[in-house]
Structure formats: structure tokens, C-alpha cells
N, C-alpha and C. Protein backbone atom coordinates (compact mmCIF):
# COMPACT_ATOMS: atom_id res chain seq x y z
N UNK A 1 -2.06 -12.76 8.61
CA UNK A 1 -2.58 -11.48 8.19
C UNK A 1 -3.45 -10.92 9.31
N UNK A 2 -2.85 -9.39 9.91
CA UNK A 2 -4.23 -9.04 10.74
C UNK A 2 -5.65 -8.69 10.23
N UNK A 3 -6.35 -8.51 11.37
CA UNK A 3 -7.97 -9.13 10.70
C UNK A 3 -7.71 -7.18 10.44
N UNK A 4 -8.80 -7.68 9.49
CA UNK A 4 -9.62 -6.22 8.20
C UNK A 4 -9.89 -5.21 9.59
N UNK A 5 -9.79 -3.72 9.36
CA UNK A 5 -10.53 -2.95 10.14
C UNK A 5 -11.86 -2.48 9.38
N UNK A 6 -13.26 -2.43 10.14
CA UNK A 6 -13.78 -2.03 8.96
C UNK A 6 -14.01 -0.40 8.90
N UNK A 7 -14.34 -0.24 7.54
CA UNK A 7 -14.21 0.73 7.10
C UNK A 7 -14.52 2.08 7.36
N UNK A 8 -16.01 2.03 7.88
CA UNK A 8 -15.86 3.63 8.74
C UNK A 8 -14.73 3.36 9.91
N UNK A 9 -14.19 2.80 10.72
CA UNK A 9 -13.16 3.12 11.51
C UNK A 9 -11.78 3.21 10.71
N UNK A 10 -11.74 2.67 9.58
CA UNK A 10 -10.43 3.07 9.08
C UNK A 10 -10.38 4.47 8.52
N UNK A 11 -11.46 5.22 7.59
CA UNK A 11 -11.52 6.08 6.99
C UNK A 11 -11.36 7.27 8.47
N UNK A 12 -12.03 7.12 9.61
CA UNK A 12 -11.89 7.73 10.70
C UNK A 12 -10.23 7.98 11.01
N UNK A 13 -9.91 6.69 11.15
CA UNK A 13 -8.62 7.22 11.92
C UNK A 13 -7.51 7.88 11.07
N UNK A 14 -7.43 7.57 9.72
CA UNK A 14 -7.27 8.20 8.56
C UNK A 14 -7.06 9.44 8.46
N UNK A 15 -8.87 9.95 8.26
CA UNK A 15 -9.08 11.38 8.65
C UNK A 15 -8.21 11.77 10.08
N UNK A 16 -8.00 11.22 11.20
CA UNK A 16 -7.46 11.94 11.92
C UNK A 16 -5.70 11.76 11.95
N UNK A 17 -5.18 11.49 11.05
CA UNK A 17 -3.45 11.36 11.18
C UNK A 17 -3.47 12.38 9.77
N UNK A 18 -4.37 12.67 9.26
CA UNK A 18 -4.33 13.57 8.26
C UNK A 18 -4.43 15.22 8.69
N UNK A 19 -5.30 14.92 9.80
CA UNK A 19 -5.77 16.13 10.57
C UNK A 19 -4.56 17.04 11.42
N UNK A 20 -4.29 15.79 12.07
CA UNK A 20 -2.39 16.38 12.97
C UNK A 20 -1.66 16.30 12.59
N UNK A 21 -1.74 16.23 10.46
CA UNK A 21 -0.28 16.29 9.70
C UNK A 21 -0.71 17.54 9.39
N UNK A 22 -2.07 18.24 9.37
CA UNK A 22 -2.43 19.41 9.13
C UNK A 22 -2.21 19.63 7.44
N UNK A 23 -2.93 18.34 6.77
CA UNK A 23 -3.08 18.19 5.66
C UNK A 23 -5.17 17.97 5.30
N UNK A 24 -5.43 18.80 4.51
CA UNK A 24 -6.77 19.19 4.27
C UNK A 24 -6.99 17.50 3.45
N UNK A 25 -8.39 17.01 3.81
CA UNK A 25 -8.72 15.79 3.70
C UNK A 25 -10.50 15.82 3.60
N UNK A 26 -11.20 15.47 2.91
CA UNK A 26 -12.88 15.27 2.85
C UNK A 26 -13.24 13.62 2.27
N UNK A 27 -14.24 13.42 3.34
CA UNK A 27 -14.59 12.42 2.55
C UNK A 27 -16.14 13.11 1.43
N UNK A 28 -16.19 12.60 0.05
CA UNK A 28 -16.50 13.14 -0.82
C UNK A 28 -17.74 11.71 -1.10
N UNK A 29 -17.62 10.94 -1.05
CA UNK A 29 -18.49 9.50 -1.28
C UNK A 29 -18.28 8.84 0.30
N UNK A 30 -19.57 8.84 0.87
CA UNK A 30 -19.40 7.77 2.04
C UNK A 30 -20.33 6.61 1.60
N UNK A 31 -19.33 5.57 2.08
CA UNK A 31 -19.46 3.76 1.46
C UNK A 31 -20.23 3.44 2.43
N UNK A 32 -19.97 2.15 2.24
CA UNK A 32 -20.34 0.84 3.74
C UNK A 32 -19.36 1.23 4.78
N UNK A 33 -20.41 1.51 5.94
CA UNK A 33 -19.33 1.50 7.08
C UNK A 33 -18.79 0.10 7.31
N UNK A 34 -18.95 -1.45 7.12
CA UNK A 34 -18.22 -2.21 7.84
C UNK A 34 -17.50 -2.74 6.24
N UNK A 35 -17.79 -2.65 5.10
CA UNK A 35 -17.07 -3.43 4.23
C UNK A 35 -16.47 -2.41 2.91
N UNK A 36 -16.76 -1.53 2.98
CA UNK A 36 -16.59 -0.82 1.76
C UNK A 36 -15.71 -0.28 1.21
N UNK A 37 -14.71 -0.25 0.24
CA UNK A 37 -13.72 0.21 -0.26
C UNK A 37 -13.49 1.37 -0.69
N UNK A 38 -12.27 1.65 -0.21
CA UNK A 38 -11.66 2.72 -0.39
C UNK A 38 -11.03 3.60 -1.46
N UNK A 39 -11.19 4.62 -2.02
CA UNK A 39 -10.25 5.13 -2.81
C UNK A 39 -9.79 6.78 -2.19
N UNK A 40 -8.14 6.84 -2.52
CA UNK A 40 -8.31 8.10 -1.89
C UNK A 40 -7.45 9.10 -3.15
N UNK A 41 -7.99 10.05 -3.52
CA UNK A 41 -7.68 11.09 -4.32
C UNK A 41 -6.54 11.98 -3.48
N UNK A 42 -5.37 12.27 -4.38
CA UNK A 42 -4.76 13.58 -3.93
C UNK A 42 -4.67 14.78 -4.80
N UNK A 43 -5.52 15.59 -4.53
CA UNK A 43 -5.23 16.88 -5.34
C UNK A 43 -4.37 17.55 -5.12
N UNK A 44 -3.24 18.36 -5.97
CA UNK A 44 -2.19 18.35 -5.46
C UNK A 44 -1.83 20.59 -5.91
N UNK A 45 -3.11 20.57 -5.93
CA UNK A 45 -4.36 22.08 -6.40
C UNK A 45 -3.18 22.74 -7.52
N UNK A 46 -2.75 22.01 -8.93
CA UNK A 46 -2.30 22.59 -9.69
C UNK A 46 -2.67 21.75 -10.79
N UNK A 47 -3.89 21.63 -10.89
CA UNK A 47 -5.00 20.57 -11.96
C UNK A 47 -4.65 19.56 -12.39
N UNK A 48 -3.89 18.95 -11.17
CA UNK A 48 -3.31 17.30 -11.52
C UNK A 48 -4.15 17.07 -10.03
N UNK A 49 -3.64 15.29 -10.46
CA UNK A 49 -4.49 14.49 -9.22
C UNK A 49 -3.77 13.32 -9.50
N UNK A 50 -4.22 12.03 -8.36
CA UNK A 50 -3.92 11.13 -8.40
C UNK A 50 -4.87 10.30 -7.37
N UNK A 51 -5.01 8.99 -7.59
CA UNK A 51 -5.84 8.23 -7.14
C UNK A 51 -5.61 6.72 -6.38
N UNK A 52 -5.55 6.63 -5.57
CA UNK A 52 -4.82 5.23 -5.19
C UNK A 52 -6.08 4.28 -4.51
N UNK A 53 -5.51 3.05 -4.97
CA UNK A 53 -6.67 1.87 -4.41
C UNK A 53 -6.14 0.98 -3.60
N UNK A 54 -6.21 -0.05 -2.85
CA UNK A 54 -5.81 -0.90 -2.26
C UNK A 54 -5.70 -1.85 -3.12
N UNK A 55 -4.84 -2.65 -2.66
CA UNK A 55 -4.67 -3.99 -3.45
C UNK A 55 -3.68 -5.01 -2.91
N UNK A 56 -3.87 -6.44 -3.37
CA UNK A 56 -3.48 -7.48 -2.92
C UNK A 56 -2.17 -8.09 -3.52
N UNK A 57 -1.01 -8.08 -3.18
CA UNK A 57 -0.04 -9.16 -3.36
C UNK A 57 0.06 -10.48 -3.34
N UNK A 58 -0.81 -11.23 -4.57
CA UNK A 58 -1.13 -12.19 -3.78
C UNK A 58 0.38 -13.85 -3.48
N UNK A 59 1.51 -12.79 -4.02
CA UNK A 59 2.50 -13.37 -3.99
C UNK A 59 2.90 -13.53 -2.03
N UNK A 60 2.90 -12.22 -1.41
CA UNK A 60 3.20 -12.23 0.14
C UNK A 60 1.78 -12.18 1.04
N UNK A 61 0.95 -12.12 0.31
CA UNK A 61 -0.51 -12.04 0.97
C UNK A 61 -0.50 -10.61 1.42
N UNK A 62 0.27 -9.80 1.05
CA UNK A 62 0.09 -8.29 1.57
C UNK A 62 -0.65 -7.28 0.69
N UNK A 63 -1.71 -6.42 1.62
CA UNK A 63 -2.43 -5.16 0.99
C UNK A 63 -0.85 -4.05 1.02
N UNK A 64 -1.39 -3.43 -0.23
CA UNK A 64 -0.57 -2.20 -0.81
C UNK A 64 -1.28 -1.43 -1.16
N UNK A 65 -1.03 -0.30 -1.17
CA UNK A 65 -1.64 0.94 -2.09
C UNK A 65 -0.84 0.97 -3.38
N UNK A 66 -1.92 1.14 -4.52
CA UNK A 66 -1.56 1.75 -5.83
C UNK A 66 -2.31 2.47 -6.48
N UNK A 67 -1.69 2.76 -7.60
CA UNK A 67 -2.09 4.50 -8.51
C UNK A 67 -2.59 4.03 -8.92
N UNK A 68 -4.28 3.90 -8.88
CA UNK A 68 -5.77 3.57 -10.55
C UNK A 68 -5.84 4.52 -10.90
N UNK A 69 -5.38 5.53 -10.99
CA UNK A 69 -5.27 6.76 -11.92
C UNK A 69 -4.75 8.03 -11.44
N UNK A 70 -4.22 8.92 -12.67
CA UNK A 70 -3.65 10.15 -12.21
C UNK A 70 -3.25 10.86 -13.57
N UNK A 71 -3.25 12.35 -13.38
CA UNK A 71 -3.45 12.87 -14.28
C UNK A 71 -3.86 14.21 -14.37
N UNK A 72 -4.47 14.86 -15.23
CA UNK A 72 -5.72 16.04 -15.09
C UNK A 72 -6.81 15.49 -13.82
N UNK A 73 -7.27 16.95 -13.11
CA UNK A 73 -8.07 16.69 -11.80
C UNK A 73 -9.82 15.90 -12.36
N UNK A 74 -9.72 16.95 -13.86
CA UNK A 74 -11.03 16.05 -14.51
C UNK A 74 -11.03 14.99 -14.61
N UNK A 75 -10.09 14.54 -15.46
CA UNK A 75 -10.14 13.34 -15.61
C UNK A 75 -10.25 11.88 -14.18
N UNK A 76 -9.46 12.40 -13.25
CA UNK A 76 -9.23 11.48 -12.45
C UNK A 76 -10.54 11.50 -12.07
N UNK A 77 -11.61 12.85 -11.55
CA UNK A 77 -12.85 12.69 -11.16
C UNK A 77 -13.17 11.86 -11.83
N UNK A 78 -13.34 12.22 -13.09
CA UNK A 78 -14.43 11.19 -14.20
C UNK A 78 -14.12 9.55 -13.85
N UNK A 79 -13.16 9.18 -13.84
CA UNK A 79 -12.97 7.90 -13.02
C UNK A 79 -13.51 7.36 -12.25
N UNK A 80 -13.19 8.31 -10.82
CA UNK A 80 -14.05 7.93 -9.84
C UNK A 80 -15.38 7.93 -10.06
N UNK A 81 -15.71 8.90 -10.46
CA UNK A 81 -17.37 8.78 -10.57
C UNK A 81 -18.10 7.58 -11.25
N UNK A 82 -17.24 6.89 -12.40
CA UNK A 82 -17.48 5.56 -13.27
C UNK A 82 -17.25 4.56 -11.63
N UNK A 83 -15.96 4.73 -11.25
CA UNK A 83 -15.95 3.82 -10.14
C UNK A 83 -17.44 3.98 -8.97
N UNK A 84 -17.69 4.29 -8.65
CA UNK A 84 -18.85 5.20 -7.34
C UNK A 84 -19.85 4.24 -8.17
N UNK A 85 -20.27 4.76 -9.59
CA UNK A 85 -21.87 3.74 -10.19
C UNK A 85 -21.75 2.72 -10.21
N UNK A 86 -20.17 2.61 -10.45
CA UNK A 86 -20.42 0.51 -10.41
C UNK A 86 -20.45 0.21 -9.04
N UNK A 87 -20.12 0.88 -7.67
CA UNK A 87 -19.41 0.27 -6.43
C UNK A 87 -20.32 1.80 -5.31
N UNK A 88 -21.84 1.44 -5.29
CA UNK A 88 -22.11 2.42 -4.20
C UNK A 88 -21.98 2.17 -2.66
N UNK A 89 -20.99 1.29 -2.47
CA UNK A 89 -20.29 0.86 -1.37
C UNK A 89 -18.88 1.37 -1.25
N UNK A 90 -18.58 2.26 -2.69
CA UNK A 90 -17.11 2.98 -2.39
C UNK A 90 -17.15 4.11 -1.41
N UNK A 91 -15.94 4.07 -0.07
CA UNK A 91 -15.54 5.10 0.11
C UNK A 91 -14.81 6.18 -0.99
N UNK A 92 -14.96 7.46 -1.04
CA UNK A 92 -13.80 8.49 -1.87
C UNK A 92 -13.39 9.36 -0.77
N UNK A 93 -12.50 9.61 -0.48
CA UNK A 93 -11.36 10.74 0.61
C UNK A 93 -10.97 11.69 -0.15
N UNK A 94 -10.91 12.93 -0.23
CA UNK A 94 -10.22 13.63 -1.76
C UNK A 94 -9.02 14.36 -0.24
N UNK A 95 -8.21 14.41 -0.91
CA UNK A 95 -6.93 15.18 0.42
C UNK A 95 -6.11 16.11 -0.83
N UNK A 96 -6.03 17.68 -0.58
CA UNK A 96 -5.23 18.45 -0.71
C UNK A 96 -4.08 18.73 -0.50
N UNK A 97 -2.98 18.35 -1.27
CA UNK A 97 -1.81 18.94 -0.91
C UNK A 97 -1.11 18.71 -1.83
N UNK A 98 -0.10 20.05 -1.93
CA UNK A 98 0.59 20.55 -3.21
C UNK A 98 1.69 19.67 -3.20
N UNK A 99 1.94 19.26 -2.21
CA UNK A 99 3.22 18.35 -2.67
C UNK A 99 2.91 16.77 -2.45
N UNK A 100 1.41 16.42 -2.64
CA UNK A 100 0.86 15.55 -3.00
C UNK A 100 1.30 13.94 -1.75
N UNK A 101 0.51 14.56 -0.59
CA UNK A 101 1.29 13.30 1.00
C UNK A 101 -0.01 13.02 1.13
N UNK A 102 -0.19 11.57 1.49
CA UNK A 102 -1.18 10.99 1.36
C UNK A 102 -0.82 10.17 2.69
N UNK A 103 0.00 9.85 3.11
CA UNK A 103 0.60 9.17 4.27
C UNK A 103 0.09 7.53 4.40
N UNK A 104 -0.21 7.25 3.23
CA UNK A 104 -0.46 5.84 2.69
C UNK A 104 0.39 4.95 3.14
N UNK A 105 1.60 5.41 2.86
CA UNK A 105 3.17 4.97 3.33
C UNK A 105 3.54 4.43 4.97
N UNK A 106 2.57 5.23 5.72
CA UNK A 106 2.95 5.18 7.29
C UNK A 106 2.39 3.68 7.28
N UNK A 107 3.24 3.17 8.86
CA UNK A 107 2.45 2.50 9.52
C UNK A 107 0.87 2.51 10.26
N UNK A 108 0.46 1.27 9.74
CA UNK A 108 -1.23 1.42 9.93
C UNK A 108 -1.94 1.38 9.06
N UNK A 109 -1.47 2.49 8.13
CA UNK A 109 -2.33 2.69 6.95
C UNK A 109 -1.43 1.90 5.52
N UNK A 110 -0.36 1.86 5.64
CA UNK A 110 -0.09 1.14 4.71
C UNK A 110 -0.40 -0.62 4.10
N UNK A 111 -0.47 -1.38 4.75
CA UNK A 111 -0.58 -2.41 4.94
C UNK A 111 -2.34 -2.59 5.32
């Protein structure tokens, strides 16, 4: 497994492959820069959302992204925000886009 990046440099480089997809991106909660977890919201600006977390396979030892929620844009906030009081070490990213690209999927960021 490669070693962890930590987290303000991941949320950084993040922000910038989001930036030259010319997809609108904020970080909304800033965490722990070296350990802190991530969640990243996609608003998709037609009062839905969706929310993805990292997580462990612990069948291949591989990190994945998955959906902890999605739905109404309220609702998904209200989530996060329950998430944020238990975890003031969460990063939140909120990223805009109507056809809902998060680029989770690419290399780098997927894994």
C-alpha cells in the first residue's frame, strides 16, 4: 500500500485537478492538515447532493470512495454538520456541478 498523503496536501492537489477541469470546488470545513478526513459533497445546483467518504476494502487492502449520503441538498448538509461535531478534524470540499464530477474516479485520487 502507498504511504497516506497527508491531508492538507491531498485536499490541495484536489482543489487543483478540480480547478483545470474548471469545475467550482470550496473547502467549507478545514480539518487536520496532516491526519484529517475527508468528505467531499457534490452539489449538483438542482437541490440534490451527494456525499462521498473514503473507505477501506479490507478484503484487497484498498481505499475507495463511497456515497454516506445523498439526496435533498438539506438534508445531506444536516449530515455533514452531525459528521463535523463528532470529527472537528473533518475536512468538507463542497464542488458544484450539474452533472455531478467529482473526479474521485481518476488516478491519484481514487485509491
Amino acid at each position: 500500500m502507498p504511504p497516506r498523503l497527508a491531508a492538507g496536501v491531498w485536499v490541495s492537489a484536489y482543489l487543483t485537478r478540480l480547478r483545470l477541469a474548471d469545475i467550482p470546488a470550496y473547502v467549507t470545513a478545514r480539518g487536520d492538515v496532516t491526519a484529517g478526513a475527508v468528505i467531499v459533497k457534490v452539489a449538483t445546483l438542482d437541490g440534490q447532493a451527494r456525499a462521498f467518504q473514503r473507505s477501506f476494502d479490507l478484503l484487497s487492502d484498498a481505499r475507495t470512495w463511497v456515497i454516506l449520503t445523498q439526496g435533498a441538498e438539506r438534508d445531506v448538509d444536516a449530515t455533514l454538520a452531525r459528521q463535523r461535531a463528532r470529527d472537528p478534524d473533518l475536512w468538507l470540499i463542497e464542488v458544484e456541478d450539474r452533472a455531478g464530477r467529482t473526479l474521485l474516479d481518476q488516478d491519484g485520487l481514487a485509491d
